[in-house]
Protein backbone atom coordinates (compact mmCIF):
# COMPACT_ATOMS: atom_id res chain seq x y z
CA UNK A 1 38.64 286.53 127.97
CA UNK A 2 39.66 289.84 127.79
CA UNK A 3 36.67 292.94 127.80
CA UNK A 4 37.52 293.68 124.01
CA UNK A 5 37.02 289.95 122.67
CA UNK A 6 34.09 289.64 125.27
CA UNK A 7 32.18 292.39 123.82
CA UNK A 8 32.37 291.44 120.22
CA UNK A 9 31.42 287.76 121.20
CA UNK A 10 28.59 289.75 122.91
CA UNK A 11 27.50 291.40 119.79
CA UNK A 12 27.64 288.52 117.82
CA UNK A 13 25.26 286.10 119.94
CA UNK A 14 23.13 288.90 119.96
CA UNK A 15 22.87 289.17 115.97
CA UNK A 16 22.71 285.50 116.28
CA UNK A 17 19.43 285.70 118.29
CA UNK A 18 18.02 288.53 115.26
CA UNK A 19 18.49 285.92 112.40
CA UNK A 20 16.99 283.06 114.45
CA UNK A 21 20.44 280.73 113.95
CA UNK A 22 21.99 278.70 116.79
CA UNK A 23 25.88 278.13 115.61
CA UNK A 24 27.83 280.17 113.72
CA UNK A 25 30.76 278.58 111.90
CA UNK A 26 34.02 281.30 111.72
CA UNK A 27 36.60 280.49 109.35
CA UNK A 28 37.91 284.25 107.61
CA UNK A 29 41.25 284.48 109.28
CA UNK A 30 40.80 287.67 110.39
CA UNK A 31 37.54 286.94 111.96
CA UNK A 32 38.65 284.17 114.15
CA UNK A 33 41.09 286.73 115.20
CA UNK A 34 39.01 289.17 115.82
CA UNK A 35 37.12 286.81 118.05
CA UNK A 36 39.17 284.40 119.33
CA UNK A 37 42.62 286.35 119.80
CA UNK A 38 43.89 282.86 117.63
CA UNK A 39 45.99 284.40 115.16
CA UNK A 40 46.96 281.09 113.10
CA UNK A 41 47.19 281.89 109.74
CA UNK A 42 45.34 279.59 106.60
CA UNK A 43 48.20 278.53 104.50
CA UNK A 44 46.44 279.08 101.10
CA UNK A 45 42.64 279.37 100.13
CA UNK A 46 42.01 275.56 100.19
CA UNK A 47 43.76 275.23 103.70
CA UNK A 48 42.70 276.49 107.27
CA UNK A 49 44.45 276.54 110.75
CA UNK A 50 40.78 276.10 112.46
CA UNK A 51 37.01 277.49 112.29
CA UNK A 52 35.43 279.02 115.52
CA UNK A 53 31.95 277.82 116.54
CA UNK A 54 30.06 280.29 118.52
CA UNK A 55 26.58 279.51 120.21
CA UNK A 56 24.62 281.35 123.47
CA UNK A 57 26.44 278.61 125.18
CA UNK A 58 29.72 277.74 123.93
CA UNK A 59 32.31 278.50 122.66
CA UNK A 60 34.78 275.97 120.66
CA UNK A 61 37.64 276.82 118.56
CA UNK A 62 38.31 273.69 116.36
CA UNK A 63 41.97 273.02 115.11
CA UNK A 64 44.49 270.41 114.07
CA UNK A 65 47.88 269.54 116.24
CA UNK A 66 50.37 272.04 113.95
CA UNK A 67 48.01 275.07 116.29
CA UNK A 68 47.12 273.11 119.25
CA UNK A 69 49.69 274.93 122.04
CA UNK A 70 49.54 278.14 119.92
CA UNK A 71 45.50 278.21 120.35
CA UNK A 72 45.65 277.14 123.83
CA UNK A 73 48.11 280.31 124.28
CA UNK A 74 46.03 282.83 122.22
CA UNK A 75 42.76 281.61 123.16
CA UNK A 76 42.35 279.75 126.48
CA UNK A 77 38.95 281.42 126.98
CA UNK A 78 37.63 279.05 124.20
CA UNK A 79 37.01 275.20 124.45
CA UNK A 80 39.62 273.63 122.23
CA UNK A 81 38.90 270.37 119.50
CA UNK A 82 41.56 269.12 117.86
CA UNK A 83 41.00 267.01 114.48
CA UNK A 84 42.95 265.30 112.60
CA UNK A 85 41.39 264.70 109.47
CA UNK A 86 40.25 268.50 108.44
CA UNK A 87 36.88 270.53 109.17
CA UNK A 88 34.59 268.75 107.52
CA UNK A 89 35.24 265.09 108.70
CA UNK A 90 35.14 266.44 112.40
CA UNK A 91 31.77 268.51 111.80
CA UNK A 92 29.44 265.57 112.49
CA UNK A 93 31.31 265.26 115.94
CA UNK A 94 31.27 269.35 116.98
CA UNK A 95 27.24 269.06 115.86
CA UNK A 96 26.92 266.46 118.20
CA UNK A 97 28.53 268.54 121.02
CA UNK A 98 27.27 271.50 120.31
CA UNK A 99 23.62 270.27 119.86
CA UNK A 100 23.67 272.44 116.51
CA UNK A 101 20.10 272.43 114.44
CA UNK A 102 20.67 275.46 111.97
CA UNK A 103 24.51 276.36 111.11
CA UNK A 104 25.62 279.99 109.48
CA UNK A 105 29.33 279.32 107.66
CA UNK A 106 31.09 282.42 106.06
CA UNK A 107 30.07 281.79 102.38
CA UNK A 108 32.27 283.87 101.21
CA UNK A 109 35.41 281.38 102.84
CA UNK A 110 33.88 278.06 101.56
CA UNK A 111 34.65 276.38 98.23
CA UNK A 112 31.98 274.20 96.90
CA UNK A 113 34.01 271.17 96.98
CA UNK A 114 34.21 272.01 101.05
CA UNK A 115 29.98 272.73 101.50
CA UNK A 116 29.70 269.02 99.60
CA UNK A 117 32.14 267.43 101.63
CA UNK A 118 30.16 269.46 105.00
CA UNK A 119 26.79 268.41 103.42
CA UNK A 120 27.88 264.35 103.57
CA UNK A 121 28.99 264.58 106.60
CA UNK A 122 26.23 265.97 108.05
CA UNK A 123 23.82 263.31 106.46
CA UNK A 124 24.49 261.26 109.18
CA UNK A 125 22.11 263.42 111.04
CA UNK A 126 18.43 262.05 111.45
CA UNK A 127 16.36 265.04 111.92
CA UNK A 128 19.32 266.84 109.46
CA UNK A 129 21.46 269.89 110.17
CA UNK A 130 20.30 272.92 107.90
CA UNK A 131 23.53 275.00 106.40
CA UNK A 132 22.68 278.80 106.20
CA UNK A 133 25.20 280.87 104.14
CA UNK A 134 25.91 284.07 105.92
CA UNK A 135 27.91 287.15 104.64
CA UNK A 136 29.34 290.08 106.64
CA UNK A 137 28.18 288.84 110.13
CA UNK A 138 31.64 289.48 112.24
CA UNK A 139 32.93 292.04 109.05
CA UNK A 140 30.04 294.38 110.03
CA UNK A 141 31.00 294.20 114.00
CA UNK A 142 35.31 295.21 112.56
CA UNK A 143 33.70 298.60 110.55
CA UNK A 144 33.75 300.58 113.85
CA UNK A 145 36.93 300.24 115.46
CA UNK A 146 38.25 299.94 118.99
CA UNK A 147 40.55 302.14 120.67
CA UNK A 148 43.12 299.51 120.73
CA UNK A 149 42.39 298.99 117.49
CA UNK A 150 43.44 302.37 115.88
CA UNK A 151 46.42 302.66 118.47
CA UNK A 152 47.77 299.55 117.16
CA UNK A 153 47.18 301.00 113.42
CA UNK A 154 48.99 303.92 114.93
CA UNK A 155 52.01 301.94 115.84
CA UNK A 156 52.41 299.95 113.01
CA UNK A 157 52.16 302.90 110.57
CA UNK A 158 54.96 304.69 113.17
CA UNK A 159 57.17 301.74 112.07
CA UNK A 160 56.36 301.76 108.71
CA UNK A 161 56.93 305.57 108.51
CA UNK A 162 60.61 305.61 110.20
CA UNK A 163 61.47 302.79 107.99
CA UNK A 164 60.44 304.47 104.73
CA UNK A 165 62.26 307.71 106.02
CA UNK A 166 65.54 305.37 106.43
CA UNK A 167 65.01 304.28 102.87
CA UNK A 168 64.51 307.27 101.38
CA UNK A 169 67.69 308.80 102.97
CA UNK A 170 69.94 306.19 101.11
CA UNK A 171 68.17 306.19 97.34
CA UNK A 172 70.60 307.09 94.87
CA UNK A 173 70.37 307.15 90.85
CA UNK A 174 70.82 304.01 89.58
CA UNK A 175 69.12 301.33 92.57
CA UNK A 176 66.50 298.96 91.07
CA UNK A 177 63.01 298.86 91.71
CA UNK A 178 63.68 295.25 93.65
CA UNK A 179 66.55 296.66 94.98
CA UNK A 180 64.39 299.72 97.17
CA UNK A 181 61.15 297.06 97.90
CA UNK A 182 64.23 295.15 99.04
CA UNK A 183 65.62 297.51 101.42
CA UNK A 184 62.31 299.06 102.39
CA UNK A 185 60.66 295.78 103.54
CA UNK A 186 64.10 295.14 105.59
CA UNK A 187 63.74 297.80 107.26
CA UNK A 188 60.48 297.41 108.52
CA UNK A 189 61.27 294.19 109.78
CA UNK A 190 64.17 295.63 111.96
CA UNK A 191 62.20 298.30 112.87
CA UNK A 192 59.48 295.87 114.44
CA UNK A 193 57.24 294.68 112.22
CA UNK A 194 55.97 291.45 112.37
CA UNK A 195 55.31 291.16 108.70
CA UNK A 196 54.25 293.42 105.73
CA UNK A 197 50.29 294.61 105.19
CA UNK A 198 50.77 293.63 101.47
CA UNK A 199 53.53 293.38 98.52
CA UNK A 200 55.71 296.49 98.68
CA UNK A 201 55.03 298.49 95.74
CA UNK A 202 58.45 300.77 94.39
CA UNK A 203 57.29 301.82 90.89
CA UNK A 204 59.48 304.60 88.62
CA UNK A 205 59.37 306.57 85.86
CA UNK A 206 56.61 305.38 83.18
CA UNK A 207 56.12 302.16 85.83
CA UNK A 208 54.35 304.56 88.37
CA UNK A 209 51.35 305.15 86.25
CA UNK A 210 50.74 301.63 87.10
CA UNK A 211 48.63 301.86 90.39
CA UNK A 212 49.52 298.58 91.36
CA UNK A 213 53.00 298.11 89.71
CA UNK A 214 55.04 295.43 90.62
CA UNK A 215 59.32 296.42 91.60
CA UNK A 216 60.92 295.30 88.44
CA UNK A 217 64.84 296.21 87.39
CA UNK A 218 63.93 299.17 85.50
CA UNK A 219 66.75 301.67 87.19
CA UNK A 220 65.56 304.99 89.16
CA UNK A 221 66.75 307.82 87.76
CA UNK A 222 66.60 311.19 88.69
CA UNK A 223 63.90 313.85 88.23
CA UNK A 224 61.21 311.43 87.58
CA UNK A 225 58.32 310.25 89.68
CA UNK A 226 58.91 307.31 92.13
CA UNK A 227 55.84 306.02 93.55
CA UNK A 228 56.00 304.29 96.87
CA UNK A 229 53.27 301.91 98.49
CA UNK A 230 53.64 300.08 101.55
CA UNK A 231 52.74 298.94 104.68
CA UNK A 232 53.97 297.10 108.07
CA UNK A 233 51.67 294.96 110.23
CA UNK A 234 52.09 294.77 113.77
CA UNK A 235 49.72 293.09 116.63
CA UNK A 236 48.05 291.99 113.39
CA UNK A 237 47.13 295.64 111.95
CA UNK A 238 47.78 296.82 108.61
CA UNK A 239 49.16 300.23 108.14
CA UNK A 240 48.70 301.73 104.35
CA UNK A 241 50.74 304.64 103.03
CA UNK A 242 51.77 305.99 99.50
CA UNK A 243 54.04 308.84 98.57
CA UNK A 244 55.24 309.72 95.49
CA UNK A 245 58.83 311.60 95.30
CA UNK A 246 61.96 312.35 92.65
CA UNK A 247 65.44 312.38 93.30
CA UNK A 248 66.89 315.71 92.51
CA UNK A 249 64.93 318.60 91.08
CA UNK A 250 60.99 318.18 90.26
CA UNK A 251 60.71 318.96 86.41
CA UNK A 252 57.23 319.73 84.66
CA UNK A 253 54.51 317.72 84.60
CA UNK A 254 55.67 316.63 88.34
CA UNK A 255 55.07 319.73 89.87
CA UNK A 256 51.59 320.77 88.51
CA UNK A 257 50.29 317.27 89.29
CA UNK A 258 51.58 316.33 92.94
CA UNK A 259 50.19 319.99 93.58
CA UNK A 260 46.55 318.93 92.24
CA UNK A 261 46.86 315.23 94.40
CA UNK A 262 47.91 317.12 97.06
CA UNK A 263 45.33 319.32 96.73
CA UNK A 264 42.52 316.70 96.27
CA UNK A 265 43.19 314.63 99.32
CA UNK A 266 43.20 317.63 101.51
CA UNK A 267 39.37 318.64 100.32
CA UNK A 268 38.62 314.89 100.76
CA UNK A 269 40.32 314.64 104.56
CA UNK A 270 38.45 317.86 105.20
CA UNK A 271 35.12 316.49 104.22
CA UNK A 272 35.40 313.91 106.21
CA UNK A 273 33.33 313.18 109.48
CA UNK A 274 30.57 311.05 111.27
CA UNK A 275 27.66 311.00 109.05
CA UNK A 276 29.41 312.13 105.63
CA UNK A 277 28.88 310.43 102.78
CA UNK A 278 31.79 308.01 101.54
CA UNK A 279 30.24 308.65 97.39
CA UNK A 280 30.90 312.17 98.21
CA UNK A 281 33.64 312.39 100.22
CA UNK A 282 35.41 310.34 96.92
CA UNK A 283 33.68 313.20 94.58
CA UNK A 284 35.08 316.16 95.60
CA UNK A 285 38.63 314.77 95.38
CA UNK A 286 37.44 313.23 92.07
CA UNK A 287 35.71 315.98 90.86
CA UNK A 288 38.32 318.35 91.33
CA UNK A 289 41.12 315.89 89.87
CA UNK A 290 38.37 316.28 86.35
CA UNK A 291 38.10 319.62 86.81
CA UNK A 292 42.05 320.57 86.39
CA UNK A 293 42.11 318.58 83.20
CA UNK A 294 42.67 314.82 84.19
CA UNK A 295 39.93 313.52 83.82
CA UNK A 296 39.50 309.15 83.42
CA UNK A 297 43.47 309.31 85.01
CA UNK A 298 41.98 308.78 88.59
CA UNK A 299 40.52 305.10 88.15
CA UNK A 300 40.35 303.33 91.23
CA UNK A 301 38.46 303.98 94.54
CA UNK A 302 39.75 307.34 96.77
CA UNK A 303 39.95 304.93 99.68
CA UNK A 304 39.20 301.82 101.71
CA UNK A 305 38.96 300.63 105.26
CA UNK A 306 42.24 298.98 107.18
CA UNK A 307 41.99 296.10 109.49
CA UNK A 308 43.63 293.31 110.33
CA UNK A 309 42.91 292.80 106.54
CA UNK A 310 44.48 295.06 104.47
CA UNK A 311 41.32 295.85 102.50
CA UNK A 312 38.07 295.97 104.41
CA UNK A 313 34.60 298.62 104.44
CA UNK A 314 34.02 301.12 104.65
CA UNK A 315 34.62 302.18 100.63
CA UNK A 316 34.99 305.55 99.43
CA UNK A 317 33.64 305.08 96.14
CA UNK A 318 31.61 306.31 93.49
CA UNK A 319 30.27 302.72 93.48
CA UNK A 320 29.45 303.01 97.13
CA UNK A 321 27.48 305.34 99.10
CA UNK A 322 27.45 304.40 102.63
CA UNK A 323 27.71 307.03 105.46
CA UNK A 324 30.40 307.35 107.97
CA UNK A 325 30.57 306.41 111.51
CA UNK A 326 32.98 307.57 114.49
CA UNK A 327 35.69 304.72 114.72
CA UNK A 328 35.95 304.17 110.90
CA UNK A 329 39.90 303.89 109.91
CA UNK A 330 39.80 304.68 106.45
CA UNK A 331 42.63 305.85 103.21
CA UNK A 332 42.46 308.76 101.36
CA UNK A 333 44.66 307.84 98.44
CA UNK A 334 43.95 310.28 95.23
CA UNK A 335 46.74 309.37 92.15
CA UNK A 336 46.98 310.83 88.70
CA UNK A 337 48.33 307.80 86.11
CA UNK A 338 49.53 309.22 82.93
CA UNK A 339 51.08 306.42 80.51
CA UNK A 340 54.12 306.88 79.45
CA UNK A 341 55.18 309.18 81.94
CA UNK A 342 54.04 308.14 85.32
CA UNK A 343 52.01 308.87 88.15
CA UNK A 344 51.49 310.40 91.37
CA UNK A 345 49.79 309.14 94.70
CA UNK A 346 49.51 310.03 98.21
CA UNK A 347 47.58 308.24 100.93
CA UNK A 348 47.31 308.70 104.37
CA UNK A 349 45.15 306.97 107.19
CA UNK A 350 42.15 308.65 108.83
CA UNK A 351 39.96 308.08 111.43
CA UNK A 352 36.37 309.00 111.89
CA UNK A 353 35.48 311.55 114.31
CA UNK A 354 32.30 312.81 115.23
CA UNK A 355 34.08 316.46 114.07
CA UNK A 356 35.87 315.39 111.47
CA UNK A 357 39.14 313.21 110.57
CA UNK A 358 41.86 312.18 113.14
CA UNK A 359 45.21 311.77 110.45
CA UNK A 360 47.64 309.06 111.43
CA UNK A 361 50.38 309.76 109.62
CA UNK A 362 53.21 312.15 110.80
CA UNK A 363 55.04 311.63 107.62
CA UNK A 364 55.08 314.44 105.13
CA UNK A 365 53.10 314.39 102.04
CA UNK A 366 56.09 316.03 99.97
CA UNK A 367 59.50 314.32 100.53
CA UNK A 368 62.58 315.74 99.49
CA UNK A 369 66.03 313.67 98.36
């Protein structure tokens, strides 16, 4: 097992130890990742490719035979099961193995039909097998970021960057919504990527005041706001960016707002650093969105953390006040929705210095056509 992976299984056992629990149960995607190096991916909610169990002792990644040479690949350092007739069937036998008394699962990754069907199985036990819902135990180790981590955010935003630049230069009057996404998500792929962070968002005219807008026909045309969200993943993590252009000359309202979005992320970036406080950091970009006569058009959260999940903490949020730490990754994404006209977001990705903020992105705010 590489150093990384070692030290994060290190940290967990330890936490482990704190709460007095013996086993934990891993089955968030991204956590078994994060772990494990096993990057099989759960079909849907109701499905998994495997659950890690992690003791002082052992080790054991649990899987069925579609994974069984990619987790022998991807994680060799952990003791491989293979079932064949789902998790909760083969827990009885791992218990057994694994001499398991009290067992933290991810509540947050467990239907109720699956804790019933975990519960009968586990009946079988004499002296009984206590279930203890946990939240947050491996997503509080994944706040603070690795080195490796951020440089392979780095990378995957430099593909996603070059691809959107490549996009941009062939947008004429007239392309669909579907038809940009189209071309946009193409060209990340041949860029590098090995997938997308999240559904690429190409939103114009009245459409952009959507925040989350989905490409529809509607035809760009020029002079009005085209809003831009998207993201490539590579070595499983998620870049995030948003720009927000026109094709041809910027008319009024355009101007004045980019200018105050613009304007608001660059106070929030600045504000930014080891110890500051994410409900702040979100209030002076807020606050000074309000104060130049917009306010309520600025609804959603300034920013979130990026992982390998798309959306993880920190927040910066007026509903959360949490303080920064060296190592966060975090967006700074400000927008202005106005209906029936449009809107205007920019986001870049920023990491937590003891100083202040490291910005990925190399791509300029303001884009031209």
């Amino acid at each position: 097992m590489n150093q990384s992976l070692q030290k994060r299984v290190d940290l967990l056992r330890q936490t482990l130890v704190e709460k007095s629990l013996d086993t934990l149960m891993v089955l968030v995607e991204e956590n078994r990742r994060y772990l494990s190096g096993f990057s099989g991916e759960d079909g849907q909610f109701d499905e998994s490719a495997g659950a890690l169990f992690i003791n002082k002792d052992r080790l054991l990644l649990a899987t069925d035979s579609r994974y069984e040479l990619q987790a022998e690949k991807e994680a060799g350092a952990w003791d491989l099961f293979c079932y064949k007739q789902g998790i909760a069937k083969a827990l009885p036998e791992i218990s057994r193995m694994l001499n398991i008394r009290r067992l933290a699962f991810e509540s947050t990754r467990i239907s109720f039909k699956q804790y019933t069907e975990m519960q009968k199985g586990l009946e079988t036990f004499s002296d009984g097998i206590e279930l203890v819902p946990v939240e947050n135990m491996v997503e509080d180790l994944r706040v603070v970021k690795q080195e490796i981590e951020i440089q392979a955010t780095r990378r995957a935003l430099a593909i996603a960057e070059s691809a959107f630049e490549k996009t941009v230069g062939s947008l004429q009057p007239g392309m669909t919504e579907k038809e940009v996404a189209w071309i946009l998500e193409k060209n990340m792929r041949e860029a590098g990527a090995e997938s997308l962070s999240f559904p690429t968002i190409v939103a114009s005219g009245p459409n952009s005041a959507l925040p989350h807008a989905i490409p529809t026909d509607r035809r760009i045309k020029k002079g009005e706001p085209i809003l831009f969200d998207w993201g490539a993943r590579l070595e499983g993590y998620c870049s995030d960016t948003s720009r927000t252009i026109v094709i041809g000359e910027a008319r009024e309202p355009f101007r004045r707002v980019f200018d105050i979005v613009v304007q608001a992320q660059q106070m929030a970036i600045a504000a930014i650093h080891s110890g500051a406080s994410t409900k702040q950091v979100d209030s002076l970009a807020r606050q000074h969105i309000e104060g130049q006569g917009f306010k309520g058009r600025f609804g959603h959260a300034l920013g979130h953390g990026t992982g390998l999940a798309i959306h993880e903490p920190p927040r910066l949020s007026p509903l959360s006040d949490t303080r920064l730490a060296e190592g966060m990754l975090v967006t700074v994404e400000p927008g202005i929705y106005l209906p029936d006209w449009g809107g205007v977001r920019v986001e870049n990705q920023v990491v937590v210095r003891k100083d202040g903020a490291d910005v990925l992105n190399r791509l300029n705010v303001e884009i031209r056509t």
